[in-house]
C-alpha atoms as a PDB file:
ATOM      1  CA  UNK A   1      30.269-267.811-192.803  1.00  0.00           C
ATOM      2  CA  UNK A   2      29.611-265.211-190.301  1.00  0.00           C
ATOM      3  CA  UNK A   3      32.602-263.249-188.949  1.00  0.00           C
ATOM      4  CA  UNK A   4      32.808-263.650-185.051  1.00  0.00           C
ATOM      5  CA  UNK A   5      34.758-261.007-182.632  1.00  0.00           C
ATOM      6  CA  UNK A   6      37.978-262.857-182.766  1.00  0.00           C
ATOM      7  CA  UNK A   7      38.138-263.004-186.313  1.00  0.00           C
ATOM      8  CA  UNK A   8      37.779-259.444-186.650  1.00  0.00           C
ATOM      9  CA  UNK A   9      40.129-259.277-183.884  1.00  0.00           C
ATOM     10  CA  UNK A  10      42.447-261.380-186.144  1.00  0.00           C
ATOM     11  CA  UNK A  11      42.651-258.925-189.080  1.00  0.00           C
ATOM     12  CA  UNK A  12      43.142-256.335-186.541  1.00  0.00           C
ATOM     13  CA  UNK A  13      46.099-257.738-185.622  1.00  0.00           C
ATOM     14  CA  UNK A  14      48.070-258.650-189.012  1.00  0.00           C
ATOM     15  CA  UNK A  15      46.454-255.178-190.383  1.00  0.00           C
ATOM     16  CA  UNK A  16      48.970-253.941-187.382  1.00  0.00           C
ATOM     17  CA  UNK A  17      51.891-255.636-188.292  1.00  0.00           C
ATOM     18  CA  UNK A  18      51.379-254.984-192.130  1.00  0.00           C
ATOM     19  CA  UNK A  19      51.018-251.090-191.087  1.00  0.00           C
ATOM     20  CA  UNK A  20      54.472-251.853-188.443  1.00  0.00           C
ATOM     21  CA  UNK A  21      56.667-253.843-190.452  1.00  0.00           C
ATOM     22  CA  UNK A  22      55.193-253.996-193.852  1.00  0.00           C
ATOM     23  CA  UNK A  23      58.020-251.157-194.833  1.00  0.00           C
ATOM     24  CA  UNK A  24      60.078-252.338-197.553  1.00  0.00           C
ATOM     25  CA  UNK A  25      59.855-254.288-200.828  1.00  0.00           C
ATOM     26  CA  UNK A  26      60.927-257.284-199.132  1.00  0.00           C
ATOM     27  CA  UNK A  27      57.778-257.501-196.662  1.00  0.00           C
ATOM     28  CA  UNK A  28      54.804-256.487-198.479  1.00  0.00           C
ATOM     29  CA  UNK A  29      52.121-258.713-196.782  1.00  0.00           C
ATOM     30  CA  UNK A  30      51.630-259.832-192.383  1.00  0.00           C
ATOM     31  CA  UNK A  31      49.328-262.621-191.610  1.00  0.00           C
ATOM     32  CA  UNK A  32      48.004-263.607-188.232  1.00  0.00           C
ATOM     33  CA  UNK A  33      46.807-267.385-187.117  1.00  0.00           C
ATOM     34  CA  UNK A  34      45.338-267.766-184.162  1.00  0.00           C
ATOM     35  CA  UNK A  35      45.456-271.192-181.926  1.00  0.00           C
ATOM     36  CA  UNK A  36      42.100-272.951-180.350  1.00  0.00           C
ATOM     37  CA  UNK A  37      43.791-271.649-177.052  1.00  0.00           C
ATOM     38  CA  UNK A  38      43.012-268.109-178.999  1.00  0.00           C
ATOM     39  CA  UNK A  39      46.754-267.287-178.638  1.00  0.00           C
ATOM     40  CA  UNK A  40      47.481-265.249-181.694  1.00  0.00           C
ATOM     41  CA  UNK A  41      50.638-265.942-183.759  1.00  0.00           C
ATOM     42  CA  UNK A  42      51.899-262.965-186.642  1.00  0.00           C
ATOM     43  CA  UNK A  43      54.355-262.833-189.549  1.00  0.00           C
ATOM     44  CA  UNK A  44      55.539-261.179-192.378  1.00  0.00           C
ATOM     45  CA  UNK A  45      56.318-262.377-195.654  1.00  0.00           C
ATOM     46  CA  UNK A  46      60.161-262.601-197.112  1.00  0.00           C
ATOM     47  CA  UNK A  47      60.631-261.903-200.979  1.00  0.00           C
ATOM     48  CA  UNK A  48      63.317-262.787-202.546  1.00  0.00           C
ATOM     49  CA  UNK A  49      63.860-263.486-206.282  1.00  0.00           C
ATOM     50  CA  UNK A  50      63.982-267.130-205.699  1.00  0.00           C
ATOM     51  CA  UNK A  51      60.482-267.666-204.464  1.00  0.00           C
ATOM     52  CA  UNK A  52      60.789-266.984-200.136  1.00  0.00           C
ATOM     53  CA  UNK A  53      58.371-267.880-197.841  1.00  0.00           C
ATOM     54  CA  UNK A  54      54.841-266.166-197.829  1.00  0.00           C
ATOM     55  CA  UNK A  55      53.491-264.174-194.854  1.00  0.00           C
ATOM     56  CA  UNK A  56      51.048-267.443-193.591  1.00  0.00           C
ATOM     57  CA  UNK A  57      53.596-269.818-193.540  1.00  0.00           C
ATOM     58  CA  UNK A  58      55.853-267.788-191.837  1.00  0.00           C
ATOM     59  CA  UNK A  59      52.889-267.127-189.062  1.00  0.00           C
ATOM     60  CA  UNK A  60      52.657-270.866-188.817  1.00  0.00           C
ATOM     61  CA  UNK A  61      56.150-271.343-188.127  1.00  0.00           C
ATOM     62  CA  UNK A  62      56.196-268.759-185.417  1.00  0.00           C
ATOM     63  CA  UNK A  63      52.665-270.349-183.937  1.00  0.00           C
ATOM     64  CA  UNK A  64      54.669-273.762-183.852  1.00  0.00           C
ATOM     65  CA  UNK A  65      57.636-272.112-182.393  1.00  0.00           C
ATOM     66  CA  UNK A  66      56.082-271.170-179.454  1.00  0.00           C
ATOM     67  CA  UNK A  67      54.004-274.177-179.061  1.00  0.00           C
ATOM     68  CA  UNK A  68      50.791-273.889-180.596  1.00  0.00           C
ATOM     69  CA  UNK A  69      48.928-276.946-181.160  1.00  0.00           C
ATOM     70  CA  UNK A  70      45.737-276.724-183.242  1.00  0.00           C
ATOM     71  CA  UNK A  71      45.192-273.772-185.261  1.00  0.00           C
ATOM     72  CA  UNK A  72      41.630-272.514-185.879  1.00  0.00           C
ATOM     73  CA  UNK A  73      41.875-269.268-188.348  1.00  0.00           C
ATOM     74  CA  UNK A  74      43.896-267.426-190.203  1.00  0.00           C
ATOM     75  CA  UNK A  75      44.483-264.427-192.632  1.00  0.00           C
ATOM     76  CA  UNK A  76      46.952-262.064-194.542  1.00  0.00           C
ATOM     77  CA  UNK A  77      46.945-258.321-195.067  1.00  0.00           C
ATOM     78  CA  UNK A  78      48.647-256.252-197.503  1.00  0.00           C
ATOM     79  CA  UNK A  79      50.585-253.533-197.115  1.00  0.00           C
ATOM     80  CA  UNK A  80      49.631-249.783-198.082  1.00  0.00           C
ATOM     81  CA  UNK A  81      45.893-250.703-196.962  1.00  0.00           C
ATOM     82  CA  UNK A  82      45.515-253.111-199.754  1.00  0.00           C
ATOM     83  CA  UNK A  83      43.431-255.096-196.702  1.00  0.00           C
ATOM     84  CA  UNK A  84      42.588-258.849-196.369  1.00  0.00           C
ATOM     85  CA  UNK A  85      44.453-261.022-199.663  1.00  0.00           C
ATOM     86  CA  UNK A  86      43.582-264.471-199.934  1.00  0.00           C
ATOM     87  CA  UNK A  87      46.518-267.320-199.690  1.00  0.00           C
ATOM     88  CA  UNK A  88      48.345-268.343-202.689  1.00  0.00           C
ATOM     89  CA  UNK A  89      47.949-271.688-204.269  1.00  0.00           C
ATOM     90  CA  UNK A  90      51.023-273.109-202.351  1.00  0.00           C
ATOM     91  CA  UNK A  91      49.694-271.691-198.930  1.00  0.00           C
ATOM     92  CA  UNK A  92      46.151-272.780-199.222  1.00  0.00           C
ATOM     93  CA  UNK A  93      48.012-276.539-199.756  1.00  0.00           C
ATOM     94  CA  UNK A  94      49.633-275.805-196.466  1.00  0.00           C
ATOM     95  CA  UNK A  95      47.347-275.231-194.558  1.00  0.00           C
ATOM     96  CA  UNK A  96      44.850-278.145-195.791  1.00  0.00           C
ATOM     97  CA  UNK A  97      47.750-280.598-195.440  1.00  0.00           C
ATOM     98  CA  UNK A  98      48.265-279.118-191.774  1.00  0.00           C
ATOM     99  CA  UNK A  99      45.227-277.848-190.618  1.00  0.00           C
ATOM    100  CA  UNK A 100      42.275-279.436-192.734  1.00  0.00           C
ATOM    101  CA  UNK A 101      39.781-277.938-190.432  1.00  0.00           C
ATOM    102  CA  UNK A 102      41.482-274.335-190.215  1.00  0.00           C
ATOM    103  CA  UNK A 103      39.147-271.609-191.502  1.00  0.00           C
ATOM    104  CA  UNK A 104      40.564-268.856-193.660  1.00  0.00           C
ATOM    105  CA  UNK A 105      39.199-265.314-193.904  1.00  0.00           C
ATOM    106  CA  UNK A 106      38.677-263.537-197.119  1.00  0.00           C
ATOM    107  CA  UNK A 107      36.971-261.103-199.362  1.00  0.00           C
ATOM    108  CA  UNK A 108      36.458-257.190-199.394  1.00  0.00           C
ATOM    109  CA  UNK A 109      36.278-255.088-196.680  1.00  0.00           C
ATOM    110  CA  UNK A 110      32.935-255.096-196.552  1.00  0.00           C
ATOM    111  CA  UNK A 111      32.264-258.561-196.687  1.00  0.00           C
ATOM    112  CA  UNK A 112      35.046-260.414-194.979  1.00  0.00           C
ATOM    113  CA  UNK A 113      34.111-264.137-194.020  1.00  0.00           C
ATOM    114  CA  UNK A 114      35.811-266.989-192.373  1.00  0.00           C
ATOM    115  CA  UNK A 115      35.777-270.387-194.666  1.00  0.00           C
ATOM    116  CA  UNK A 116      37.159-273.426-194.152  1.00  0.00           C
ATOM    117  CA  UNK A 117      40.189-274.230-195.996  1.00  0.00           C
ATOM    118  CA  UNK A 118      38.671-277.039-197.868  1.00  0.00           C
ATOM    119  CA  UNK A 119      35.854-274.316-199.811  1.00  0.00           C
ATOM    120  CA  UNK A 120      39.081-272.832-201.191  1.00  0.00           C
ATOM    121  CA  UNK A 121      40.683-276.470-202.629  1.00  0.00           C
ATOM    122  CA  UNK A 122      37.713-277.845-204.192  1.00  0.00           C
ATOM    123  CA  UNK A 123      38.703-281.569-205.815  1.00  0.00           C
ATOM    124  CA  UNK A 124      42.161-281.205-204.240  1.00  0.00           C
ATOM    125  CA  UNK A 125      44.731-283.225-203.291  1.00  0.00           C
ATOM    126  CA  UNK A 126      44.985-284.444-200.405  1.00  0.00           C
ATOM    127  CA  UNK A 127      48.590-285.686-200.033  1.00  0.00           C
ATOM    128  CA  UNK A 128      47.775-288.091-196.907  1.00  0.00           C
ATOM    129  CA  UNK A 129      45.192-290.168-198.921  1.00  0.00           C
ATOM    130  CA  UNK A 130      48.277-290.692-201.830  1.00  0.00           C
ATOM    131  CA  UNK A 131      50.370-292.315-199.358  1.00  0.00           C
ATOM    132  CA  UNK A 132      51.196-296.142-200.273  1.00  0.00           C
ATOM    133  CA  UNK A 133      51.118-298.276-197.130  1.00  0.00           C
ATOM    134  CA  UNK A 134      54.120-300.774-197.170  1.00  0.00           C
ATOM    135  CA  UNK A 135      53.259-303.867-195.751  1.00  0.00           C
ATOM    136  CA  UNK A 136      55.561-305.079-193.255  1.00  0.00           C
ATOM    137  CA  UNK A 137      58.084-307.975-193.680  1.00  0.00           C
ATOM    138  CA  UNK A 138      60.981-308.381-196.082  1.00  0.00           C
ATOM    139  CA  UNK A 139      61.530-305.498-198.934  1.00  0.00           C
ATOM    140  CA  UNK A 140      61.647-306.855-202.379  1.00  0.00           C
ATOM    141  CA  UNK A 141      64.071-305.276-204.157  1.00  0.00           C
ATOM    142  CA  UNK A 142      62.966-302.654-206.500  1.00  0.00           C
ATOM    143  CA  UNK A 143      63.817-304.282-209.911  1.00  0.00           C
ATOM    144  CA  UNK A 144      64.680-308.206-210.110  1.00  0.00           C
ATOM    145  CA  UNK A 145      67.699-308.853-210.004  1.00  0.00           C
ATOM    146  CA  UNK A 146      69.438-310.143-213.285  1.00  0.00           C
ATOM    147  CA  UNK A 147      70.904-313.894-212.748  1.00  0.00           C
ATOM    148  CA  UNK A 148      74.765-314.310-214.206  1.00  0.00           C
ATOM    149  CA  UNK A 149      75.990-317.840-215.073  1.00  0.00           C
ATOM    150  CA  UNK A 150      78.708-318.640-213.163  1.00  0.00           C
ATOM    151  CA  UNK A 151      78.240-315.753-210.274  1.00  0.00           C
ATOM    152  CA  UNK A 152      77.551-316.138-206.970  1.00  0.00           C
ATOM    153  CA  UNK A 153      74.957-313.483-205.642  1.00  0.00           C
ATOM    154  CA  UNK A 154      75.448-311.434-203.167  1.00  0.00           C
ATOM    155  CA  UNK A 155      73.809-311.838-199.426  1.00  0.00           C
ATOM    156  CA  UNK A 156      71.416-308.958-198.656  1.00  0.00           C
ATOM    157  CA  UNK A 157      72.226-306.959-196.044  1.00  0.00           C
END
């Protein structure tokens, strides 16, 4: 895919909060997102020991706290010029669950392009299409319940 104005725009951006905050071990990596409105959202990764939230899912949290509806693109940027980093496994689920139609920009510097999230997820899963539907009307209870001589069984609630 062929990088547009705004996309490079994009990496502009989270290369300047990588190079502003990006100063300690505990924020290593900035990612921007921007909105169809082109409103441009930023954050910063948190590590921590147990795991912590990575830079793009921090960004979308900050695009949805200021009321962003549809997001369009998105990308990362290391810290200490290590430049555009694709998403982690857990991200890239993120943003297909979220944003199925979101494009993602990768590569090296000399060949950055915007995909769509779904290039980098071949034969995933897709956690909407593993939803049961319940049909509506009375529950059955999960297991049968057992029948005791002699005792009266209780009314459902």
């Amino acid at each position: 895919m062929i990088m547009r104005d705004t996309d490079r725009a994009l990496v502009q951006a989270a290369t300047a909060v990588a190079k502003l905050r990006c100063r300690s071990d505990n924020h290593t990596v900035a990612a921007a997102v921007r909105s169809t409105d082109g409103r441009v959202f930023s954050g910063v990764n948190v590590y921590h020991f147990t795991g912590g939230p990575c830079a793009e899912v921090v960004a979308l949290g900050a695009a949805a706290t200021q009321g962003a509806g549809e997001l369009e693109a998105i990308v990362a940027v290391g810290d200490r010029g290590r430049g555009v980093l694709p998403p982690c496994g857990r991200c890239r689920q993120v943003l297909l669950d979220y944003f199925p139609s979101i494009k993602v920009i990768v590569g090296p510097p000399d060949g950055l392009r915007a995909i769509p999230i779904a290039d980098l997820l071949p034969e995933t899963y897709v956690w909407s299409d593993q939803q049961v539907e319940v049909p509506a009307g009375p529950r059955a209870p999960l297991w049968p319940t057992p029948v005791v001589p002699g005792v009266r069984q209780a009314a459902e609630d």
